[in-house]
N, C-alpha and C. Protein backbone atom coordinates (compact mmCIF):
# COMPACT_ATOMS: atom_id res chain seq x y z
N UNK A 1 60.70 -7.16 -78.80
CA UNK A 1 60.31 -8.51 -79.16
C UNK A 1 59.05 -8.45 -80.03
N UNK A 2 59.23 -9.59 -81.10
CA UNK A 2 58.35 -9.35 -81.76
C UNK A 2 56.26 -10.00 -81.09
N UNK A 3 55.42 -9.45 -81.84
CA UNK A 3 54.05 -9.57 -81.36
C UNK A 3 53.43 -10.74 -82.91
N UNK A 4 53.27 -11.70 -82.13
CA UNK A 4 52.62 -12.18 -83.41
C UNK A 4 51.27 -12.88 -83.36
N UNK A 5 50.50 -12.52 -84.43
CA UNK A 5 48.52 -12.58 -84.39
C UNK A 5 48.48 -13.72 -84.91
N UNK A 6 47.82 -14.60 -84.24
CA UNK A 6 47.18 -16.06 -84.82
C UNK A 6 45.24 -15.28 -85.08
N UNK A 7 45.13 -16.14 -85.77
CA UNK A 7 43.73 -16.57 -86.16
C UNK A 7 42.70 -17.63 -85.28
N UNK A 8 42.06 -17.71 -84.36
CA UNK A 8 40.92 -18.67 -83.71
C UNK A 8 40.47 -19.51 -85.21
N UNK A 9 40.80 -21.04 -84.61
CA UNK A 9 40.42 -21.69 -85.73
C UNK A 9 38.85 -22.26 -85.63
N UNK A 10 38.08 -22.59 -86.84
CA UNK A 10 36.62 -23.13 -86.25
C UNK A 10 37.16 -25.16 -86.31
N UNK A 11 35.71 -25.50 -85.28
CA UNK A 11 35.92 -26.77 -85.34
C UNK A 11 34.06 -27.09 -85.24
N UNK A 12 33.87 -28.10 -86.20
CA UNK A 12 32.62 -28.66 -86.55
C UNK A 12 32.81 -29.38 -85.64
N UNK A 13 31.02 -29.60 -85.05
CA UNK A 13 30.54 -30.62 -83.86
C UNK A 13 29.12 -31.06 -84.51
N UNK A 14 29.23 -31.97 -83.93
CA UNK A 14 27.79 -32.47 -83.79
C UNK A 14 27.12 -32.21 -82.28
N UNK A 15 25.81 -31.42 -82.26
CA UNK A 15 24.84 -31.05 -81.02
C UNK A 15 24.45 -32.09 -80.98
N UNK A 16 24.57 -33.15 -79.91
CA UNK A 16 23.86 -34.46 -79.45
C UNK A 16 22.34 -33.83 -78.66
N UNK A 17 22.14 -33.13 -79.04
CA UNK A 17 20.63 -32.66 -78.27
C UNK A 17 20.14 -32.45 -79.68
N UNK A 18 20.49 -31.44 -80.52
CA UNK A 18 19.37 -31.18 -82.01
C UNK A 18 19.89 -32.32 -82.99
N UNK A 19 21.25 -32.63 -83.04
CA UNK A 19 21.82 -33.51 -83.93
C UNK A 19 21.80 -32.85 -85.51
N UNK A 20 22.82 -31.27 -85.09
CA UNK A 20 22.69 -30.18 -86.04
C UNK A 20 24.20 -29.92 -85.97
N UNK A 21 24.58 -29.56 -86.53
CA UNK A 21 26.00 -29.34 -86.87
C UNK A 21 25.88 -28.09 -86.98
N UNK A 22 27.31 -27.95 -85.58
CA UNK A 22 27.49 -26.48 -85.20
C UNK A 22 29.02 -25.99 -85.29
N UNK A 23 29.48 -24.70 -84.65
CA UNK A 23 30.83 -24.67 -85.44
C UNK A 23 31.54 -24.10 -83.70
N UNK A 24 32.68 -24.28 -83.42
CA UNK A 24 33.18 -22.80 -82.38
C UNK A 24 34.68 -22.46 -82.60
N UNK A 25 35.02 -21.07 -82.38
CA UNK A 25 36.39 -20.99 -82.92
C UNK A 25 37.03 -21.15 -81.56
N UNK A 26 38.42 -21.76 -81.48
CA UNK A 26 39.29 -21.80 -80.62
C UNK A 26 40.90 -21.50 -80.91
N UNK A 27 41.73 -21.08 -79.69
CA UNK A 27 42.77 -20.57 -80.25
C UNK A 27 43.65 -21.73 -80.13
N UNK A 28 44.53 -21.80 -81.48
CA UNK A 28 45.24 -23.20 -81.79
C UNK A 28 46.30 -22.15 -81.98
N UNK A 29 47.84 -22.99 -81.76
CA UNK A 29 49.13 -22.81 -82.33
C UNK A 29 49.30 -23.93 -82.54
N UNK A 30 50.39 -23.70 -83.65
CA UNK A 30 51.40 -24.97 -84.12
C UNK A 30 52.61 -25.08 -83.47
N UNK A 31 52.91 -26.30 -82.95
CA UNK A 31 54.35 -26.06 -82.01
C UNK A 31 54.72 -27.43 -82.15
N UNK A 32 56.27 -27.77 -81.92
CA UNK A 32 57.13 -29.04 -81.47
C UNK A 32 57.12 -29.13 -80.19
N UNK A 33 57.10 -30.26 -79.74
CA UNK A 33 57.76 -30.43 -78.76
C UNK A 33 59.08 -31.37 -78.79
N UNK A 34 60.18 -31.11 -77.66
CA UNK A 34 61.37 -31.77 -77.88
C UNK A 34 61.86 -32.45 -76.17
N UNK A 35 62.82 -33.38 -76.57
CA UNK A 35 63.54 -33.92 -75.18
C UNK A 35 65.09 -34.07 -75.66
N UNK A 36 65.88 -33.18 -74.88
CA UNK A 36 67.64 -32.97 -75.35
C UNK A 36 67.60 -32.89 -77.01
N UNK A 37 67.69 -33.46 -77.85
CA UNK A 37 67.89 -33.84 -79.49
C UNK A 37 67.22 -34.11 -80.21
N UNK A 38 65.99 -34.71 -79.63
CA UNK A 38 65.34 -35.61 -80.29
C UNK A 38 63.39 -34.45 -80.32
N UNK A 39 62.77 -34.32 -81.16
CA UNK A 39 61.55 -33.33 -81.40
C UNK A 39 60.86 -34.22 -82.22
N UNK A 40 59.17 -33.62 -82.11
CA UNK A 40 58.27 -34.63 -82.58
C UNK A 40 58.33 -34.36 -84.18
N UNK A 41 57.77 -35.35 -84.61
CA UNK A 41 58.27 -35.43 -85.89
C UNK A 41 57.12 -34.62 -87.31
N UNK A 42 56.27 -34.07 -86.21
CA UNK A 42 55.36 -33.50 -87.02
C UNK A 42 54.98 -32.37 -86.09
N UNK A 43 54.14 -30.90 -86.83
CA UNK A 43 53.53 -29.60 -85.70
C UNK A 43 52.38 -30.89 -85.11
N UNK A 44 52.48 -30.15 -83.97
CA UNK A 44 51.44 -30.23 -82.75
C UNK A 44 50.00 -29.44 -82.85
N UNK A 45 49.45 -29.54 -82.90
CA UNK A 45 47.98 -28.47 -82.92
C UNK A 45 47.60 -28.37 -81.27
N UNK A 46 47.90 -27.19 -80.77
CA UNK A 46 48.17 -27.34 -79.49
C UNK A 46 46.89 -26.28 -79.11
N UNK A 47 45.88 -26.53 -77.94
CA UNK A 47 45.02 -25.26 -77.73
C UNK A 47 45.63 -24.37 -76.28
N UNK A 48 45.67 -22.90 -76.47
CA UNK A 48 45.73 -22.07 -76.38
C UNK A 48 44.89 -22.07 -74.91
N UNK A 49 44.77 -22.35 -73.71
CA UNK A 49 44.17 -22.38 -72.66
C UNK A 49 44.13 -21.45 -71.66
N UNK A 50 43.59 -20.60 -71.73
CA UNK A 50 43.93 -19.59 -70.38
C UNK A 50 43.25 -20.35 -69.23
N UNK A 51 42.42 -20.89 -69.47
CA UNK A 51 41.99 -21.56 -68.03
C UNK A 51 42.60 -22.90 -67.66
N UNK A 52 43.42 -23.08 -68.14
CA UNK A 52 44.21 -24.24 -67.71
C UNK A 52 45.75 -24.31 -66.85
N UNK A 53 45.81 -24.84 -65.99
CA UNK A 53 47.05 -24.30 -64.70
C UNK A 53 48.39 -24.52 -65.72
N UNK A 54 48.58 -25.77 -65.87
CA UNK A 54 49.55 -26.03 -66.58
C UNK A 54 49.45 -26.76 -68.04
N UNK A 55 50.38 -27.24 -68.82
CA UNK A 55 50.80 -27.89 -70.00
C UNK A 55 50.04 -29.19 -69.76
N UNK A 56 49.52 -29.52 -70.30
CA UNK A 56 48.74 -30.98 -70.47
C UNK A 56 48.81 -31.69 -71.81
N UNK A 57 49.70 -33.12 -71.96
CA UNK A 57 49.35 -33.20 -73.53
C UNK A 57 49.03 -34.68 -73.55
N UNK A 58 48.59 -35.32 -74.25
CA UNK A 58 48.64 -37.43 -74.58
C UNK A 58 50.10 -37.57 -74.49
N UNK A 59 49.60 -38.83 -73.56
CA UNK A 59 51.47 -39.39 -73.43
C UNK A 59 52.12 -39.74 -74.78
N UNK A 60 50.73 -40.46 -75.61
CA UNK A 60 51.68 -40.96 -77.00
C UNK A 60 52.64 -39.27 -77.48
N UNK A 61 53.08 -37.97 -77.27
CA UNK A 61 53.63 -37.28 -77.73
C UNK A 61 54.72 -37.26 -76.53
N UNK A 62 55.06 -37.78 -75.55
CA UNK A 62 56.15 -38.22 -74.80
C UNK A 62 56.91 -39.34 -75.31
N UNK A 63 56.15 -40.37 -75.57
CA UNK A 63 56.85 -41.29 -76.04
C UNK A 63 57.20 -40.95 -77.42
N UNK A 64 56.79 -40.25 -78.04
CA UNK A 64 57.21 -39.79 -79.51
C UNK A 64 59.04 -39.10 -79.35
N UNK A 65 58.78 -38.53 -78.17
CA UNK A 65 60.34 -37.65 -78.59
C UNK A 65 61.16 -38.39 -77.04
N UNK A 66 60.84 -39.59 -76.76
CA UNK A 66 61.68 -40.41 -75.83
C UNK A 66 61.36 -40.35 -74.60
N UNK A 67 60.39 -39.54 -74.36
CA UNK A 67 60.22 -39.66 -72.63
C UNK A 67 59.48 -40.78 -72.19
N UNK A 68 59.91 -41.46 -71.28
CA UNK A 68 59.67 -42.51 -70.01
C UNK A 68 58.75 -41.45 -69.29
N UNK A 69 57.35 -41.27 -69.85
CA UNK A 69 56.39 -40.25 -68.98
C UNK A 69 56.20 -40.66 -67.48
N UNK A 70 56.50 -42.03 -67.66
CA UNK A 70 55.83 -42.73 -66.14
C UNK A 70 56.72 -42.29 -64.96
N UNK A 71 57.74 -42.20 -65.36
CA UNK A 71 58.77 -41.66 -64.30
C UNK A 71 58.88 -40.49 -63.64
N UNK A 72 57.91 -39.33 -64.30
CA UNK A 72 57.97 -38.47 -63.82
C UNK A 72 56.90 -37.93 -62.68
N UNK A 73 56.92 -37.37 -62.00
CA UNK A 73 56.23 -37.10 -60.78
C UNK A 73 54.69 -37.25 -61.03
N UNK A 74 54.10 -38.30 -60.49
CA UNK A 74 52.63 -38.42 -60.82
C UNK A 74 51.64 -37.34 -59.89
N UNK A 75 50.97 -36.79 -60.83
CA UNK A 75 49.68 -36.07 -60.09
C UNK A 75 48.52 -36.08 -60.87
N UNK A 76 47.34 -36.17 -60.45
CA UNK A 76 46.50 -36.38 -60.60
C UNK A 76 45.28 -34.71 -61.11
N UNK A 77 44.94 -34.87 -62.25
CA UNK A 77 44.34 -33.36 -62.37
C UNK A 77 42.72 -33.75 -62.67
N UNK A 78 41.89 -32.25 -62.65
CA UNK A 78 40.75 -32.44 -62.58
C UNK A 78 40.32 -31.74 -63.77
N UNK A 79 39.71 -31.48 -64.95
CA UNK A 79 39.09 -30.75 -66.03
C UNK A 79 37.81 -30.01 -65.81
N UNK A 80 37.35 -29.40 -67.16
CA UNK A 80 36.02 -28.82 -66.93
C UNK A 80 35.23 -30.28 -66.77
N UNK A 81 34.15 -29.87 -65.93
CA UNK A 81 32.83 -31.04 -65.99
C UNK A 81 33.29 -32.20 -64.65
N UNK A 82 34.33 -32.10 -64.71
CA UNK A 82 34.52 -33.21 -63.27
C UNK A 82 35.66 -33.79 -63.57
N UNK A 83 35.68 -33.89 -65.07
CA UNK A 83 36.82 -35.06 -66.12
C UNK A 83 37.98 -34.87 -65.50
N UNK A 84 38.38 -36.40 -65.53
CA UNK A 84 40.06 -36.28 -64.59
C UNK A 84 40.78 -37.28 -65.07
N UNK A 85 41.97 -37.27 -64.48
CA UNK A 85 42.84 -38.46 -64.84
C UNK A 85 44.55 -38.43 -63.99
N UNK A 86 44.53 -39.27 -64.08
CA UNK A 86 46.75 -39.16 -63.74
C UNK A 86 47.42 -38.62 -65.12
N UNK A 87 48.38 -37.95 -64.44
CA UNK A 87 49.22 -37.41 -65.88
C UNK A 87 50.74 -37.27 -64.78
N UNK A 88 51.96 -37.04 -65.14
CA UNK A 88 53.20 -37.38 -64.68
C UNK A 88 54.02 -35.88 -65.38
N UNK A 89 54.39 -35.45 -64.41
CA UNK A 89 55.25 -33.99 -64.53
C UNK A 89 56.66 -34.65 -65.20
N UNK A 90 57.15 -34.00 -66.14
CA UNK A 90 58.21 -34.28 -67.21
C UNK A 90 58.87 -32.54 -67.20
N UNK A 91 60.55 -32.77 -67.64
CA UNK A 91 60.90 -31.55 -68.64
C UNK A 91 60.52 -32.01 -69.92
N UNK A 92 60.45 -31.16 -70.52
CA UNK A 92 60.37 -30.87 -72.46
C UNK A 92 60.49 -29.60 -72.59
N UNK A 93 60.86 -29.71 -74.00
CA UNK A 93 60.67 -28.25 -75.04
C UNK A 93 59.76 -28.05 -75.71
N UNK A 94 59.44 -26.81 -75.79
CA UNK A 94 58.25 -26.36 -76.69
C UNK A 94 58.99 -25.59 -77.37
N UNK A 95 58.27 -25.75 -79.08
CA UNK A 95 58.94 -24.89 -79.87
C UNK A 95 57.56 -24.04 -80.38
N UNK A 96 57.89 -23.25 -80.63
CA UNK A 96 56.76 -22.02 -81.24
C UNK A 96 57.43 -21.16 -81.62
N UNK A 97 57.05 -20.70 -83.16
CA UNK A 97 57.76 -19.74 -84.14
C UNK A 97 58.95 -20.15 -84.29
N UNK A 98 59.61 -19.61 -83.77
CA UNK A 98 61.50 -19.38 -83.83
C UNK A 98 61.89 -19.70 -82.11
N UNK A 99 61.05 -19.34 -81.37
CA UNK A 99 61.19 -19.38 -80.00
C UNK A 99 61.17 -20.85 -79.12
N UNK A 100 62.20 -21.14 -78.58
CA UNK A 100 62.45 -22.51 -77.26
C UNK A 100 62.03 -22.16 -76.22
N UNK A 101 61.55 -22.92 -75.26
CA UNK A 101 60.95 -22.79 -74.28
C UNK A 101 61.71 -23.89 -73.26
N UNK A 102 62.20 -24.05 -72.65
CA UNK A 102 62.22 -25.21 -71.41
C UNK A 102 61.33 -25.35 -70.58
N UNK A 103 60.74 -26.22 -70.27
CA UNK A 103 58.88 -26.30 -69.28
C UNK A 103 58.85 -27.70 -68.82
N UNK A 104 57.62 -27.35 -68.19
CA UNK A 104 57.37 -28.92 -67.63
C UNK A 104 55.89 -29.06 -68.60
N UNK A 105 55.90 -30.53 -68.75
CA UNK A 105 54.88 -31.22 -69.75
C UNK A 105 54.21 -32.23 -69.00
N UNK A 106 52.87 -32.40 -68.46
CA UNK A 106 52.01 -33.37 -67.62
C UNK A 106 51.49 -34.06 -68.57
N UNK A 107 51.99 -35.60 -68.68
CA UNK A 107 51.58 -36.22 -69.61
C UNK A 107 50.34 -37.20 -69.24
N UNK A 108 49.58 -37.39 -69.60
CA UNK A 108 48.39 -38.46 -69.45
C UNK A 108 48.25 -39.54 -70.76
N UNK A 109 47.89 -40.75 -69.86
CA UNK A 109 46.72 -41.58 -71.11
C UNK A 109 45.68 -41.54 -71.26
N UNK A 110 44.90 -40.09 -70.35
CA UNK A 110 43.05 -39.63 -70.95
C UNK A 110 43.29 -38.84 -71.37
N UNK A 111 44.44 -38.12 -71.16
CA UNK A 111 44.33 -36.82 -71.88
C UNK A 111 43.91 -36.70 -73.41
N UNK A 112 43.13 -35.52 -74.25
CA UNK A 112 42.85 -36.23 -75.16
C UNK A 112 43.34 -35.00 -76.30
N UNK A 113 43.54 -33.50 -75.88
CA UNK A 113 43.84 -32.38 -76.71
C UNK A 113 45.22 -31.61 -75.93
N UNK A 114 46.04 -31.75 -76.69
CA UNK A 114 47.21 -30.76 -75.93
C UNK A 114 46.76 -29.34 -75.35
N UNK A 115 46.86 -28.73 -74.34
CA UNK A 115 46.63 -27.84 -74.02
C UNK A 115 48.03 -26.96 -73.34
N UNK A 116 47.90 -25.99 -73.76
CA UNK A 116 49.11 -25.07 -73.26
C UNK A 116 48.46 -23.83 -72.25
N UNK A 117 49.38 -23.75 -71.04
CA UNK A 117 48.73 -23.31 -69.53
C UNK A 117 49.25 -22.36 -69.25
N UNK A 118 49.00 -21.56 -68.33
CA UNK A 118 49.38 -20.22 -68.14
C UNK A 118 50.76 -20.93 -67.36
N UNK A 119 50.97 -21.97 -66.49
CA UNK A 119 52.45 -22.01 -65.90
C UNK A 119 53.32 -22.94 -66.86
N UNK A 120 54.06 -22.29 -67.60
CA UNK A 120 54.71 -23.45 -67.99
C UNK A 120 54.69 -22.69 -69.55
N UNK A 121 53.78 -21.93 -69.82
CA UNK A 121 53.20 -21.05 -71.34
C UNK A 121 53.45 -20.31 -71.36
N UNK A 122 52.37 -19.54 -70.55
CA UNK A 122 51.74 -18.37 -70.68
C UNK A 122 52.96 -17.35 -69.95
N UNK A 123 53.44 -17.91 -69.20
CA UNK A 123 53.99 -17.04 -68.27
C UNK A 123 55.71 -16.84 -68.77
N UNK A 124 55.90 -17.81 -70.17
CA UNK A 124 57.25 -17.15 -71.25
C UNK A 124 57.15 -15.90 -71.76
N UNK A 125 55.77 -15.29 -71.63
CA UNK A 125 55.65 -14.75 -72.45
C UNK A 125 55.61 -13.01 -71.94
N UNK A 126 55.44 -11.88 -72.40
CA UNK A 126 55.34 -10.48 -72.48
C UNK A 126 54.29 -10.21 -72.21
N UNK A 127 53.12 -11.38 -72.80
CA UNK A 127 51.30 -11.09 -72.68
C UNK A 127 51.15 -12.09 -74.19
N UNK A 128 49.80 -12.60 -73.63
CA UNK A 128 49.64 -13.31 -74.85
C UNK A 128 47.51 -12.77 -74.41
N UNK A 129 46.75 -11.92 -75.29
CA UNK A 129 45.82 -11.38 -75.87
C UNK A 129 44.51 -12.00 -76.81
N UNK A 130 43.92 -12.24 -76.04
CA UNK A 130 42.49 -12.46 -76.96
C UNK A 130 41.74 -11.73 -77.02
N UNK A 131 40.81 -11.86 -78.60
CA UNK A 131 40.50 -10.72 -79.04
C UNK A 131 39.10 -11.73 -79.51
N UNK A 132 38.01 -12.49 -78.57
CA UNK A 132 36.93 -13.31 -78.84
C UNK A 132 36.33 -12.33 -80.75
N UNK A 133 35.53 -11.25 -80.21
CA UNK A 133 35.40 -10.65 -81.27
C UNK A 133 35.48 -11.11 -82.78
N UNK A 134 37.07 -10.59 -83.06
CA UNK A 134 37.54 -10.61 -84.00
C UNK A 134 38.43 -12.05 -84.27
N UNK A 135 37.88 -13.36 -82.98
CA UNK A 135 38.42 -14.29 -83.52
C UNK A 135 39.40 -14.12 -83.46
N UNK A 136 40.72 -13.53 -82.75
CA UNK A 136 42.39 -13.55 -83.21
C UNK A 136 42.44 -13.64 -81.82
N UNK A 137 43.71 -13.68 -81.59
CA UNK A 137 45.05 -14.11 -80.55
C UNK A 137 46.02 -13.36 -80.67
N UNK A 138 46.92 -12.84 -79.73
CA UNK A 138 48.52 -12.28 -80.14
C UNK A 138 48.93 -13.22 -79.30
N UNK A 139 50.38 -13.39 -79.68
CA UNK A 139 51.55 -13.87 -78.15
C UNK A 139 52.76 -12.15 -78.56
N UNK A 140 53.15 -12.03 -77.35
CA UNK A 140 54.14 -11.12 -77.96
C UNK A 140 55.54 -12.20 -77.08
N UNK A 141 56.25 -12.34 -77.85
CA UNK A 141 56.91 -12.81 -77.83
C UNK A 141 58.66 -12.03 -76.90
């Protein structure tokens, strides 16, 4: 199976303490998500989470490819810092590269950055590799 290297992308912030503009790289993929036929209609900029349990994304990308998010099993999650919210266990597809996935997708209305989780992700995979350093990522696929 093939091994393929992403790049850690940077993202500009503003420091609300110096009010200096700072930079940090994080690992992004581009991916679809889908329900039976129907896939979102644009890539996803999805982050790359090892510390995150499962798939977390904004409901508006449920309702994009037809899911009734509300219907699905509500649970309640907790983030870094305390941050929390309800989000509702769903099937979906994830697409990445060439590769389908069948998973479950916890959708929220706080949620605010898609995040992809070691259950539901990480664990399709052969090993997926960070390399802080040099800024890169593998998934081996």
């Amino acid at each position: 199976m093939p091994v393929i290297q992403y790049k850690f992308e940077p993202e500009i912030f503003l420091d609300p303490k110096t009010k200096k503009l700072g930079s940090i790289y994080r690992p992004y993929v581009l991916i679809k998500i889908g329900n039976k036929n129907k896939w979102s209609a644009n890539f996803i900029k999805a982050l790359v989470d090892s510390g995150a349990d499962s798939n977390v994304f904004p409901a508006s990308f449920a309702t994009e490819i037809g899911i009734d998010y509300k219907k699905g099993e509500p649970k309640d999650i907790l983030g870094v810092g305390g941050v929390g919210g309800r989000t509702y266990i769903n099937h979906a597809k994830i697409q990445i590269e060439n590769k389908q996935i069948d998973t479950i997708i916890q959708f929220g209305e706080s949620v605010q950055i898609p995040l992809l989780g070691r259950e539901g992700f990480f664990n399709y995979f052969d090993y997926i590799k960070f390399n802080t350093k040099r800024k890169t990522f593998e998934i081996k696929f």
